[in-house]
N, C-alpha and C. Protein backbone atom coordinates (compact mmCIF):
# COMPACT_ATOMS: atom_id res chain seq x y z
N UNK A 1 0.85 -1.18 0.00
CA UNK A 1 0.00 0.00 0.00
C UNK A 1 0.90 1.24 0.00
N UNK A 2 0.35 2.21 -0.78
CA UNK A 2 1.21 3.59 -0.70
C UNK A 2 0.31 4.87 -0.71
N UNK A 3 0.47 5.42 0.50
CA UNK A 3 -0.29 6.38 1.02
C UNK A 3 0.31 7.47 0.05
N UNK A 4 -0.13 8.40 -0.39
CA UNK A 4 -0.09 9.84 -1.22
C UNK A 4 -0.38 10.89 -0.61
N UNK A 5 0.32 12.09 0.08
CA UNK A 5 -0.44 13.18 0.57
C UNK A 5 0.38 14.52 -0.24
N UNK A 6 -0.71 15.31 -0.36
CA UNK A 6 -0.61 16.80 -1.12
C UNK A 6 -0.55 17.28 0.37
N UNK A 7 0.74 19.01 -0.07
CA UNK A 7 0.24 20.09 0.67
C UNK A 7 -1.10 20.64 0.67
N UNK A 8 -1.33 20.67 -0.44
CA UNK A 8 -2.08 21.74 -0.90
C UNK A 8 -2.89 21.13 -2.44
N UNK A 9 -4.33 22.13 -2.45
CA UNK A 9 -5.02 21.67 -3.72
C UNK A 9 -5.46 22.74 -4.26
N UNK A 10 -5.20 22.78 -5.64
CA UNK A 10 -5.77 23.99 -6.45
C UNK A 10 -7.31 24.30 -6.42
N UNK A 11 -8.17 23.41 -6.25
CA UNK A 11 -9.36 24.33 -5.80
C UNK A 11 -9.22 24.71 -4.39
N UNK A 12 -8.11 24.92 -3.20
CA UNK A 12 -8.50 25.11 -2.00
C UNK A 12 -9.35 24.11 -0.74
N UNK A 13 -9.07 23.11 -1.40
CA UNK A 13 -10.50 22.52 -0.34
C UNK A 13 -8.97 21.59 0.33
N UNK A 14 -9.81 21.07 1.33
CA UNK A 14 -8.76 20.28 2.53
C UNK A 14 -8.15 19.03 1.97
N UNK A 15 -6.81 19.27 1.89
CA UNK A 15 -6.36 17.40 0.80
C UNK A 15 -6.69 15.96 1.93
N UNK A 16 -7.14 15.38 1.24
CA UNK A 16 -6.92 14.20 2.39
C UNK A 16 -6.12 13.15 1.82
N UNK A 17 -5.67 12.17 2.15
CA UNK A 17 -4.36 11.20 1.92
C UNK A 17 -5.68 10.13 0.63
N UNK A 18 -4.31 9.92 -0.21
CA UNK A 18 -5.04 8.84 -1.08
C UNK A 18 -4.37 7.99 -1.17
N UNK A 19 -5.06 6.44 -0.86
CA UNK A 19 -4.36 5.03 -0.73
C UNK A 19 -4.15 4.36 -2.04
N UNK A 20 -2.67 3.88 -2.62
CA UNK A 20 -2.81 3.05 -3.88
C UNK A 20 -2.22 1.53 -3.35
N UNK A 21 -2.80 0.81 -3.97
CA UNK A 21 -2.38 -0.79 -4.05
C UNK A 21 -1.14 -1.02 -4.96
N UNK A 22 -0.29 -1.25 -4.92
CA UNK A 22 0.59 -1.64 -5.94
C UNK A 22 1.08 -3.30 -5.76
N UNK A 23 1.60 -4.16 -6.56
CA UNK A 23 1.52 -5.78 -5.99
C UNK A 23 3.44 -5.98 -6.08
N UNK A 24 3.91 -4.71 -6.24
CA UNK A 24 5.86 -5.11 -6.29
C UNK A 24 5.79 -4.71 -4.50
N UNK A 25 6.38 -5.04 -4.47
CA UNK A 25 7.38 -5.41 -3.05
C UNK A 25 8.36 -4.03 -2.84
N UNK A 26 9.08 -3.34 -3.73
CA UNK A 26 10.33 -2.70 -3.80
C UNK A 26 10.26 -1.80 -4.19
N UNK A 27 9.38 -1.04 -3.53
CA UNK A 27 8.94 0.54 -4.72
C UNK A 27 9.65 1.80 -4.62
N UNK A 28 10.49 2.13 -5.74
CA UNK A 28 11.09 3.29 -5.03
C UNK A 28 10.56 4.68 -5.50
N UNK A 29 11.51 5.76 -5.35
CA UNK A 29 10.89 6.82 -5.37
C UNK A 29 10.35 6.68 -7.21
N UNK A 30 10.78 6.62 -8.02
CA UNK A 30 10.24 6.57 -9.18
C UNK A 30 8.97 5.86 -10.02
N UNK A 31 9.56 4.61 -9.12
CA UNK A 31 7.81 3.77 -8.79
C UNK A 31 6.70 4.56 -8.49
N UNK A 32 6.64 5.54 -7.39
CA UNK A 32 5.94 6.23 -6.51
C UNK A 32 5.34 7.10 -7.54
N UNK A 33 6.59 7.75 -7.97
CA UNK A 33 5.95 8.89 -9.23
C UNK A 33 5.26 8.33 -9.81
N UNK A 34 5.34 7.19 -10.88
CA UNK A 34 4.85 6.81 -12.11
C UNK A 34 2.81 6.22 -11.37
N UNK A 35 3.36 5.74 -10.41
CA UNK A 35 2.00 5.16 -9.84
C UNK A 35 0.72 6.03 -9.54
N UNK A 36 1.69 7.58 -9.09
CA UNK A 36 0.29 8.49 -8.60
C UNK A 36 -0.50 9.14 -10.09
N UNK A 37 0.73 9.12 -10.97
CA UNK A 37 0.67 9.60 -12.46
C UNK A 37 -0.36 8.98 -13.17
N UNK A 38 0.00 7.38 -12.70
CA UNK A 38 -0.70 6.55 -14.04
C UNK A 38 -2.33 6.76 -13.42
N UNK A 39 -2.79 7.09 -11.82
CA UNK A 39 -3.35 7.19 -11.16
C UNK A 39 -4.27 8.43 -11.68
N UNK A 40 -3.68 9.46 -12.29
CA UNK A 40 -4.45 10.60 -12.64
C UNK A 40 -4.87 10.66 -14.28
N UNK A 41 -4.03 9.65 -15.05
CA UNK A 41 -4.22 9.25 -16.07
C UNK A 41 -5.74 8.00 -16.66
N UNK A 42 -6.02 7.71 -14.85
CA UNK A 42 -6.91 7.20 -15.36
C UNK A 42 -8.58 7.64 -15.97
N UNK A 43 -8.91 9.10 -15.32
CA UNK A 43 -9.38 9.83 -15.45
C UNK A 43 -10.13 10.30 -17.47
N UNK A 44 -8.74 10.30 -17.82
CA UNK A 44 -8.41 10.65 -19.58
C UNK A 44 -8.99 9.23 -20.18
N UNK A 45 -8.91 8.11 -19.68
CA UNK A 45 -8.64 6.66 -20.58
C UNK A 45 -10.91 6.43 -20.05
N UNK A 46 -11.11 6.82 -19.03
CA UNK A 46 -12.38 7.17 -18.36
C UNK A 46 -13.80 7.60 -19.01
N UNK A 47 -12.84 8.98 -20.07
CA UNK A 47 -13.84 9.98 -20.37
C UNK A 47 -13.67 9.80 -21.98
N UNK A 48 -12.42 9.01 -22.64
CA UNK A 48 -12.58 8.34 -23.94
C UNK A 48 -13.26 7.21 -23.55
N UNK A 49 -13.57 6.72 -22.74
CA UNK A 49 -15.06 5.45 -23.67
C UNK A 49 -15.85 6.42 -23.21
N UNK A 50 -15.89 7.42 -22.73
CA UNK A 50 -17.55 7.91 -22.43
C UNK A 50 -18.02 8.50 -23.73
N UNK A 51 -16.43 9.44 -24.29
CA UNK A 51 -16.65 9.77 -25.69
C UNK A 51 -17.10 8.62 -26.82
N UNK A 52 -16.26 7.69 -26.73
CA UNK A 52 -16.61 6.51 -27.60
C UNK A 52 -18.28 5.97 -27.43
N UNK A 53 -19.06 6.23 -26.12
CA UNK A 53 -20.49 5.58 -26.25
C UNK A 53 -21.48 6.27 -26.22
N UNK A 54 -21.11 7.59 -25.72
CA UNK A 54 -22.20 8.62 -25.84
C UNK A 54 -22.62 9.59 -27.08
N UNK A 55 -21.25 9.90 -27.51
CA UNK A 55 -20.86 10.95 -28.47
C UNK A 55 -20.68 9.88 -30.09
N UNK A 56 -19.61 8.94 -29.95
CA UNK A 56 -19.60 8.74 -31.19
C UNK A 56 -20.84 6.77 -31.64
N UNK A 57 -21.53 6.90 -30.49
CA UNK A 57 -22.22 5.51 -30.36
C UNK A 57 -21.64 4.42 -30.87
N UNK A 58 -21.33 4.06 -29.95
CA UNK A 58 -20.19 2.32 -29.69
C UNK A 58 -21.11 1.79 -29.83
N UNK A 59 -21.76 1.56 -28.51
CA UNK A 59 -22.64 0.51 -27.89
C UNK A 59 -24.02 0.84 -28.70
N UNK A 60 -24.54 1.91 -29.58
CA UNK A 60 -25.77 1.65 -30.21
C UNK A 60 -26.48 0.51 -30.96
N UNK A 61 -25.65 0.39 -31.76
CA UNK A 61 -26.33 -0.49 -32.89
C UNK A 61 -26.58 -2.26 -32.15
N UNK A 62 -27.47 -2.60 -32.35
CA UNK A 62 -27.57 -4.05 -32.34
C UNK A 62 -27.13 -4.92 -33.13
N UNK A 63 -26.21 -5.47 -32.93
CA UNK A 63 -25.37 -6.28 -33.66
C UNK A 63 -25.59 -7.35 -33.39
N UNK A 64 -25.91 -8.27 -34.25
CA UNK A 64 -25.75 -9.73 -34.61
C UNK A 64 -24.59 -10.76 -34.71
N UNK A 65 -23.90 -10.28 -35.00
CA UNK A 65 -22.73 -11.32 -35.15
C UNK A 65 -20.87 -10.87 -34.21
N UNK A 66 -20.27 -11.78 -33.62
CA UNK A 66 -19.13 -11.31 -33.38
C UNK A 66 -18.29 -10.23 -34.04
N UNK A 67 -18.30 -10.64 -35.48
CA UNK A 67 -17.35 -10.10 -36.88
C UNK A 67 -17.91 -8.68 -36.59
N UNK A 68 -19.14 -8.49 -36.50
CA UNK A 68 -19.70 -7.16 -37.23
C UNK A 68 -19.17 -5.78 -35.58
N UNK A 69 -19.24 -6.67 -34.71
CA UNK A 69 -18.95 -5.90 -33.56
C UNK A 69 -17.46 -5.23 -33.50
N UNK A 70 -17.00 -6.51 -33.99
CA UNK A 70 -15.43 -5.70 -34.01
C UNK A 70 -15.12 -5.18 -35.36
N UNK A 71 -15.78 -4.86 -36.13
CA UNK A 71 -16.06 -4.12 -37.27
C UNK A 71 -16.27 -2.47 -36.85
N UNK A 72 -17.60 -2.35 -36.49
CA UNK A 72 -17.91 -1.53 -35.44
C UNK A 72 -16.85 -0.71 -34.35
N UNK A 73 -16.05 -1.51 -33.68
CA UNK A 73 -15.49 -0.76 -32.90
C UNK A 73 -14.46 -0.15 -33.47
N UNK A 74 -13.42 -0.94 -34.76
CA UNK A 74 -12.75 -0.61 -35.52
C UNK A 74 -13.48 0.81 -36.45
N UNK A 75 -14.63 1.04 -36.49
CA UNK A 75 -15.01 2.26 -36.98
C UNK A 75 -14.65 2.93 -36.17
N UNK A 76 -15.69 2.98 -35.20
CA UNK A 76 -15.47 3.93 -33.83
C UNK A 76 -13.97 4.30 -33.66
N UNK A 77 -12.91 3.56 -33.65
CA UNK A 77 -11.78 3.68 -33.66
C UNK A 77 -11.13 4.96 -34.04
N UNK A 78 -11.64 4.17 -35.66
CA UNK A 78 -11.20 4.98 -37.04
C UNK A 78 -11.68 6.95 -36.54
N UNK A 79 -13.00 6.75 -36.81
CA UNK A 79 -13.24 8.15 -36.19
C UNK A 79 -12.60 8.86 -35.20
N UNK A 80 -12.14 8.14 -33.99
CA UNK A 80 -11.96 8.74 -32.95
C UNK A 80 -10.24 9.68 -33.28
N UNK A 81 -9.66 8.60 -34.29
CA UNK A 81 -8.07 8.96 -34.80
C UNK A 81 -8.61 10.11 -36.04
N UNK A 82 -9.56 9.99 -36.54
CA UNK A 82 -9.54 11.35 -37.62
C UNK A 82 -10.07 12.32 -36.81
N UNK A 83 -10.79 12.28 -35.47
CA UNK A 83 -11.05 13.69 -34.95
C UNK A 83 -9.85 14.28 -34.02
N UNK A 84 -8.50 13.18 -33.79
CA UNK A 84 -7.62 13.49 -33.27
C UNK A 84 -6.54 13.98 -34.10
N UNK A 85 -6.69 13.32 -35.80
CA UNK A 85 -6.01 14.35 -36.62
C UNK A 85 -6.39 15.44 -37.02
N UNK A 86 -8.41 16.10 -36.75
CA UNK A 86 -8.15 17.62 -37.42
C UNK A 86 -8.04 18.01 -36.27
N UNK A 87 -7.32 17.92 -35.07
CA UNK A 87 -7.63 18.54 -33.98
C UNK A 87 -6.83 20.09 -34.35
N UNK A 88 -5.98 20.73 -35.48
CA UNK A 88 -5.19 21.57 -35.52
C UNK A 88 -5.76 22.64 -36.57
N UNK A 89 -7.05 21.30 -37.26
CA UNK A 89 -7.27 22.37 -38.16
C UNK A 89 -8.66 22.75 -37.85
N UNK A 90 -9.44 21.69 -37.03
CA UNK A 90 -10.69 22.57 -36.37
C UNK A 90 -10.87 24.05 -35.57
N UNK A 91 -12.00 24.55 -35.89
CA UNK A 91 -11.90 26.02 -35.07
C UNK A 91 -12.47 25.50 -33.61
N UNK A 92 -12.84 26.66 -32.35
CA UNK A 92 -13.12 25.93 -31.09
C UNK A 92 -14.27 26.55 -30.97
N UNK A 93 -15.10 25.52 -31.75
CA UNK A 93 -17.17 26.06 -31.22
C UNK A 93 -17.33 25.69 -30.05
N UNK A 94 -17.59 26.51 -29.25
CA UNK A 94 -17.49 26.31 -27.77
C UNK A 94 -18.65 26.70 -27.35
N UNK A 95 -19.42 26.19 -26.24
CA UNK A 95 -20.66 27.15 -25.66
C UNK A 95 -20.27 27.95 -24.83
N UNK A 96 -20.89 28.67 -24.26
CA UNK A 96 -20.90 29.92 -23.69
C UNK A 96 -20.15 30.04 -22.42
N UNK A 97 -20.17 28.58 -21.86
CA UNK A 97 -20.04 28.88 -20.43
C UNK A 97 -18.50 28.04 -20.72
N UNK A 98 -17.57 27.85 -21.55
CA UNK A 98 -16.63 27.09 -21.72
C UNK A 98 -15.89 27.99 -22.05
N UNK A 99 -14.71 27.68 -21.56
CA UNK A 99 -13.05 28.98 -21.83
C UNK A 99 -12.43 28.52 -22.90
N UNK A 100 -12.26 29.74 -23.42
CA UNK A 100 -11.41 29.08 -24.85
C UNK A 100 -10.07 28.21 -24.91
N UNK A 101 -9.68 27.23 -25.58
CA UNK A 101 -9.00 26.49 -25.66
C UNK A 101 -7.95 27.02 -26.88
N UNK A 102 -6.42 26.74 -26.69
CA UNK A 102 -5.35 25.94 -27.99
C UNK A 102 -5.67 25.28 -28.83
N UNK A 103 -5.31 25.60 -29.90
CA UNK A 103 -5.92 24.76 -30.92
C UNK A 103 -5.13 23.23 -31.08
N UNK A 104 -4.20 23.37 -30.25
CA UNK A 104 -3.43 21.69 -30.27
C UNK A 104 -4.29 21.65 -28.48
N UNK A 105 -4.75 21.74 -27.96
CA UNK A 105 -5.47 21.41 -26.55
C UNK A 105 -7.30 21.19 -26.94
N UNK A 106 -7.40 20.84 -27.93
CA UNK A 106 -9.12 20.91 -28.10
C UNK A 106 -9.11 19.28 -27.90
N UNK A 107 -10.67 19.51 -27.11
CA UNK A 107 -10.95 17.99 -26.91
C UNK A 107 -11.71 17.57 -28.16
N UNK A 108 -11.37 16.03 -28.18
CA UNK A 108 -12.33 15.23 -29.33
C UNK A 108 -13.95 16.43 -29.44
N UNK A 109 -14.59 16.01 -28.73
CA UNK A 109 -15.56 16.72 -28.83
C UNK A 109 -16.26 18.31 -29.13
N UNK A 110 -14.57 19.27 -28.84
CA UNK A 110 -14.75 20.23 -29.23
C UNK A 110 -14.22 19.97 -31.37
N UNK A 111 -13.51 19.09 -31.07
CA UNK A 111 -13.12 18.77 -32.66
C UNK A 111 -14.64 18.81 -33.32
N UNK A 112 -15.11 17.84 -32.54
CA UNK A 112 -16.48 17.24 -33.87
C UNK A 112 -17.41 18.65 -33.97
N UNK A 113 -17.62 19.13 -33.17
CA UNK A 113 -18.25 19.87 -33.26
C UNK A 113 -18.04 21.19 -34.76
N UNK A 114 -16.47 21.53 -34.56
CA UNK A 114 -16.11 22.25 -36.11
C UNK A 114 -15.53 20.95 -36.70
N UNK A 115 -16.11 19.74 -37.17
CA UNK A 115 -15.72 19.34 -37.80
C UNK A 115 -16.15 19.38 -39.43
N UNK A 116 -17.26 19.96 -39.04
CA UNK A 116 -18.35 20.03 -40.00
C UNK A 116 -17.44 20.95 -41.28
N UNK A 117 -16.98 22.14 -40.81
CA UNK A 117 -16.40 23.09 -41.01
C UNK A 117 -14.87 23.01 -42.25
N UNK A 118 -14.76 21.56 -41.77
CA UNK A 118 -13.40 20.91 -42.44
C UNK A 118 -13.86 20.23 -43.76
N UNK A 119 -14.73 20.31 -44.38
CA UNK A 119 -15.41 19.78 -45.60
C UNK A 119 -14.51 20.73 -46.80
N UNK A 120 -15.14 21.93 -46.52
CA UNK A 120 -14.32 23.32 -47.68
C UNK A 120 -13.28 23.18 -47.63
N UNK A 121 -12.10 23.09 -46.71
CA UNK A 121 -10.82 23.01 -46.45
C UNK A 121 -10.22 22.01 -47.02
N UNK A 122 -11.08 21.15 -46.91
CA UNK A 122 -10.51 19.53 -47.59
C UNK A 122 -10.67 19.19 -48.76
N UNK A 123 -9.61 18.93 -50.15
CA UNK A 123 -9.82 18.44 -51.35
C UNK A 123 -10.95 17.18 -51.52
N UNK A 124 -11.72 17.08 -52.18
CA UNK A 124 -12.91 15.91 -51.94
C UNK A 124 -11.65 15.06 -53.57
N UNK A 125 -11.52 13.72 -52.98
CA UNK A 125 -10.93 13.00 -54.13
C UNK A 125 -12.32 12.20 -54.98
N UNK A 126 -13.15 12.34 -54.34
CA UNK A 126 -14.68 11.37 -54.73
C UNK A 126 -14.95 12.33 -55.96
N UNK A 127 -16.15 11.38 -57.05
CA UNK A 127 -16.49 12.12 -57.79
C UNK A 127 -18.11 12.25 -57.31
N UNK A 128 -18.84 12.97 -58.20
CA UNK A 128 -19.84 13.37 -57.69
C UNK A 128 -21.20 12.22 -57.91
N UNK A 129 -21.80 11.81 -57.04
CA UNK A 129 -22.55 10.79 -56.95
C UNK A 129 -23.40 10.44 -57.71
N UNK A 130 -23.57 9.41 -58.98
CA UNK A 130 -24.69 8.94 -60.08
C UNK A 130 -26.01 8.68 -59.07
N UNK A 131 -26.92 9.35 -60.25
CA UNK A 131 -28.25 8.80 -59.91
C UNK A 131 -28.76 8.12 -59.99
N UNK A 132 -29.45 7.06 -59.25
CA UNK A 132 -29.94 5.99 -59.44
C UNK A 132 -31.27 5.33 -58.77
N UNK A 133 -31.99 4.38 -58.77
CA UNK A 133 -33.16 3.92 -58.38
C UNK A 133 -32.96 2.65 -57.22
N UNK A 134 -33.76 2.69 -56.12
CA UNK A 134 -33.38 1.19 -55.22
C UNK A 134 -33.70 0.23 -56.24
N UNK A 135 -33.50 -0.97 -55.94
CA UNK A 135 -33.58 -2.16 -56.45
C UNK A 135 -34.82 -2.86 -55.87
N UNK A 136 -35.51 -3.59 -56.82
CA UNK A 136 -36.78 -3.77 -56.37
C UNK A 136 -37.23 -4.70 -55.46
N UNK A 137 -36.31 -5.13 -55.10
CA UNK A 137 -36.74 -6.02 -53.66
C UNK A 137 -37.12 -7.75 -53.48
N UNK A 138 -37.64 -7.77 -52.76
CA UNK A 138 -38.40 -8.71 -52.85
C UNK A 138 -40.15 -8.94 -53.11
N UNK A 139 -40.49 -9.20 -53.95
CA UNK A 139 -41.77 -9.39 -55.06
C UNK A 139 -43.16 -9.16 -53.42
N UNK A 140 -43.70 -8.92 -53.99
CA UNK A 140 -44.80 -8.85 -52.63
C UNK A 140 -45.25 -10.23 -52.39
N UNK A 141 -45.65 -10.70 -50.91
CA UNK A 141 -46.23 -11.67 -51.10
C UNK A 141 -45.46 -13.40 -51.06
N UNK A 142 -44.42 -12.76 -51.04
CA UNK A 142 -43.18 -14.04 -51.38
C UNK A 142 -42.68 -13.43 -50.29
N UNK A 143 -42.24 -15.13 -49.24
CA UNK A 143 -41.87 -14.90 -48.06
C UNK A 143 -40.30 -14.91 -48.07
N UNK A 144 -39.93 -14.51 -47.14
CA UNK A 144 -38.19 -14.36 -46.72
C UNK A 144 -37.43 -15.82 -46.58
N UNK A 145 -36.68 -16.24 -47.45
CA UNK A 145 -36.15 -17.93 -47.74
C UNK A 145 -34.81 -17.77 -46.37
N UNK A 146 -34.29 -16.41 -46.19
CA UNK A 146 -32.89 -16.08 -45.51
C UNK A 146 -33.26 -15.58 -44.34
N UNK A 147 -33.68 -16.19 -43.36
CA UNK A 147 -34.46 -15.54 -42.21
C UNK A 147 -32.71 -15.00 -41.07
N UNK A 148 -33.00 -14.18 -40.76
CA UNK A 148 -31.71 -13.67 -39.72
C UNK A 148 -30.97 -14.69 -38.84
N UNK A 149 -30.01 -14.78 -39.13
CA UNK A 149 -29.42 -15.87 -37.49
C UNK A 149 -29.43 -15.25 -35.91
N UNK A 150 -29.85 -16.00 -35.29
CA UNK A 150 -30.39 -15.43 -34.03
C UNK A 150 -29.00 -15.78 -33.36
N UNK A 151 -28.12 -15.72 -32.59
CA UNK A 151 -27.34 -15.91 -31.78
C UNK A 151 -28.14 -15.95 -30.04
N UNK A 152 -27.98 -17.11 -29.28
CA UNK A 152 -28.33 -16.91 -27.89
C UNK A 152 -27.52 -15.75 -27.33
N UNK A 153 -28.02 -15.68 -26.05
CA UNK A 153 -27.34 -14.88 -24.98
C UNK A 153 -26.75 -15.61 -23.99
N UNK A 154 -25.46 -15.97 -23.59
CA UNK A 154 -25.38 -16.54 -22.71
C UNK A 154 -25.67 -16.58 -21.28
N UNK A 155 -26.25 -17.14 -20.80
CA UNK A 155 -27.10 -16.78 -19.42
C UNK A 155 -26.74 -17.56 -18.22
N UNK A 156 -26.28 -17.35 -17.36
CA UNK A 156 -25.73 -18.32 -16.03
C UNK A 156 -27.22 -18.66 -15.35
N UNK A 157 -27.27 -19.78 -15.40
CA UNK A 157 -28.15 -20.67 -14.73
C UNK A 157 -28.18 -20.92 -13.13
N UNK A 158 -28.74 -21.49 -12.81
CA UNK A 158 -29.05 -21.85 -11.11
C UNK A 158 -27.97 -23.06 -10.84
N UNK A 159 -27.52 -22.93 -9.62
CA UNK A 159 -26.25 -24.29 -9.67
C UNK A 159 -27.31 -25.87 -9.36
N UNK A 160 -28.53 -25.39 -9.46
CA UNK A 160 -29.54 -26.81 -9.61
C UNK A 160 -30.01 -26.64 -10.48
N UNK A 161 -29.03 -27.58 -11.44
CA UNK A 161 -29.92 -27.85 -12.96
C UNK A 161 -31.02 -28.73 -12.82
N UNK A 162 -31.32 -29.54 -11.54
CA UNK A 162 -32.58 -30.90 -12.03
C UNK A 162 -33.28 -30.44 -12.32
N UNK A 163 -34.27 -31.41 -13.09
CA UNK A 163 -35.54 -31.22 -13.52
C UNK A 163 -36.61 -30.76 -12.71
N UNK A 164 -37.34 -30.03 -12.76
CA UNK A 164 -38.76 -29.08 -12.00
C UNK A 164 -39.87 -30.20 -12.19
N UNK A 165 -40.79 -30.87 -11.54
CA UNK A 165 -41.45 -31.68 -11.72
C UNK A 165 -42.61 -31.09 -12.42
N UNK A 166 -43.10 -31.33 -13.64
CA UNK A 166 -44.26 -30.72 -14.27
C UNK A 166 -45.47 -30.60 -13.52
N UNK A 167 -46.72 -30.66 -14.35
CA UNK A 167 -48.03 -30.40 -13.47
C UNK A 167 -48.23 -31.80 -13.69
N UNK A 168 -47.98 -32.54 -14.62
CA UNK A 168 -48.55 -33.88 -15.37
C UNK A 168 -47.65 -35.57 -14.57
N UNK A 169 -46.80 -34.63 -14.09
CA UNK A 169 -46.23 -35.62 -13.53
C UNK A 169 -45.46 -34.98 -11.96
N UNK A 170 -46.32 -34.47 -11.18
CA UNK A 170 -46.06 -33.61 -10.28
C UNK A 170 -46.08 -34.64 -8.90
N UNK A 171 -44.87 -34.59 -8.55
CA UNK A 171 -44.50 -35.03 -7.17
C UNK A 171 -44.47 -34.61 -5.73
N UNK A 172 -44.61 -33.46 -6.11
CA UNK A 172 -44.13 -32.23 -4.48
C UNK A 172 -45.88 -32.12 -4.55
N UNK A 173 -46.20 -32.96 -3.44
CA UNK A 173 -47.84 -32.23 -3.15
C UNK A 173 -47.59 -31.05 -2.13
N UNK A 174 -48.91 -29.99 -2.34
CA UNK A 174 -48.67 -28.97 -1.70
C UNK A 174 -49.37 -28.89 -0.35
N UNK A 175 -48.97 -28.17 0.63
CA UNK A 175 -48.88 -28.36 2.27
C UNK A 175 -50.29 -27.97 2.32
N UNK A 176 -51.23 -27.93 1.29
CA UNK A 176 -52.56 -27.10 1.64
C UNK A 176 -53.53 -28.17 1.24
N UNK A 177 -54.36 -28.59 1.60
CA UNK A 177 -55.29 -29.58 1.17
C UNK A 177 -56.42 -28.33 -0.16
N UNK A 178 -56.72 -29.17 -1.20
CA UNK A 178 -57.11 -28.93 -2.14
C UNK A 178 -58.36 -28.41 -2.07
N UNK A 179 -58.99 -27.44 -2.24
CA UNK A 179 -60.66 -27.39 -2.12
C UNK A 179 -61.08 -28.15 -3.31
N UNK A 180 -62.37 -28.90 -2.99
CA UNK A 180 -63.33 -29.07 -3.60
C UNK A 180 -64.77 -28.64 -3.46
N UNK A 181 -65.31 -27.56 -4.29
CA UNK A 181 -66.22 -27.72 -3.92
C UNK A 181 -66.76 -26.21 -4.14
């Protein structure tokens, strides 16, 4: 265990000691550093998945299959590294009650927000999109031959798997005598 105490805290309020677990035996002063560090670092690693599920929707879509999930997150990914590359060339749309930021200090989220903005700036290599009609589907009336694959959920069970005695073949009589009548 390694106790942590501040003089002092930049909002002013009273520091109190903070306890870390570490599992080495031999910790020295550099250990100490890196531990309270990685400790405040966790904070940053915290508020990227919050970005990743709130902001850029991880966890939205219902997904069906293993493949498609890590497909998915590999998007999410992808995005999260292109809003960390315009981070220099986005402007900082900020609301009202937010202090202006560096333009190498903008968060993901202040990125997306002028990201919109980075369209004009950016050479488009695409050409411009043919017009065309959906495809007509499936005929009315004619049922679905490719029905979806359902995948279970895996579900932890009761550590008594036996059998429940049915109604039809019911063994456990009950402590109440039956009305008739």
């Amino acid at each position: 265990m390694i106790r942590l105490e501040v003089d002092r805290l930049p909002s002013g309020a009273i520091p109190k000691p903070v306890w870390l677990w570490w599992s080495g035996t031999d910790a020295t002063t550099a250990d100490t550093d890196m531990l309270w560090q990685v400790f405040l670092r966790r904070f940053d690693i915290e508020h990227t998945f919050r970005l990743f599920k709130q902001t850029l929707g991880w966890t939205c879509p219902k997904i069906r299959a293993p493949e498609a999930a890590d497909r998915w997150t590999w998007l999410i990914l992808a995005a999260y590294t292109q809003l960390r590359l315009a981070r220099p060339l986005a402007a900082d749309l900020r609301h009202p009650w937010e202090k202006p930021a560096a333009p190498n200090k903008l968060t993901p989220a202040r990125v997306r927000r002028g990201f919109r903005h980075l369209r004009g700036k950016a050479a488009c290599p695409a050409g411009a999109p043919k017009p065309s009609r959906p495809g007509p589907g499936r005929p009315p009336g004619r049922k679905n031959t490719q029905p979806t694959p359902r995948h279970d959920v895996h579900t932890v069970g009761k550590p008594d798997t036996a059998k429940r005695p049915t109604k039809r073949n019911q063994q456990v009589s009950s402590p109440r005598p039956r009305r008739t009548g």
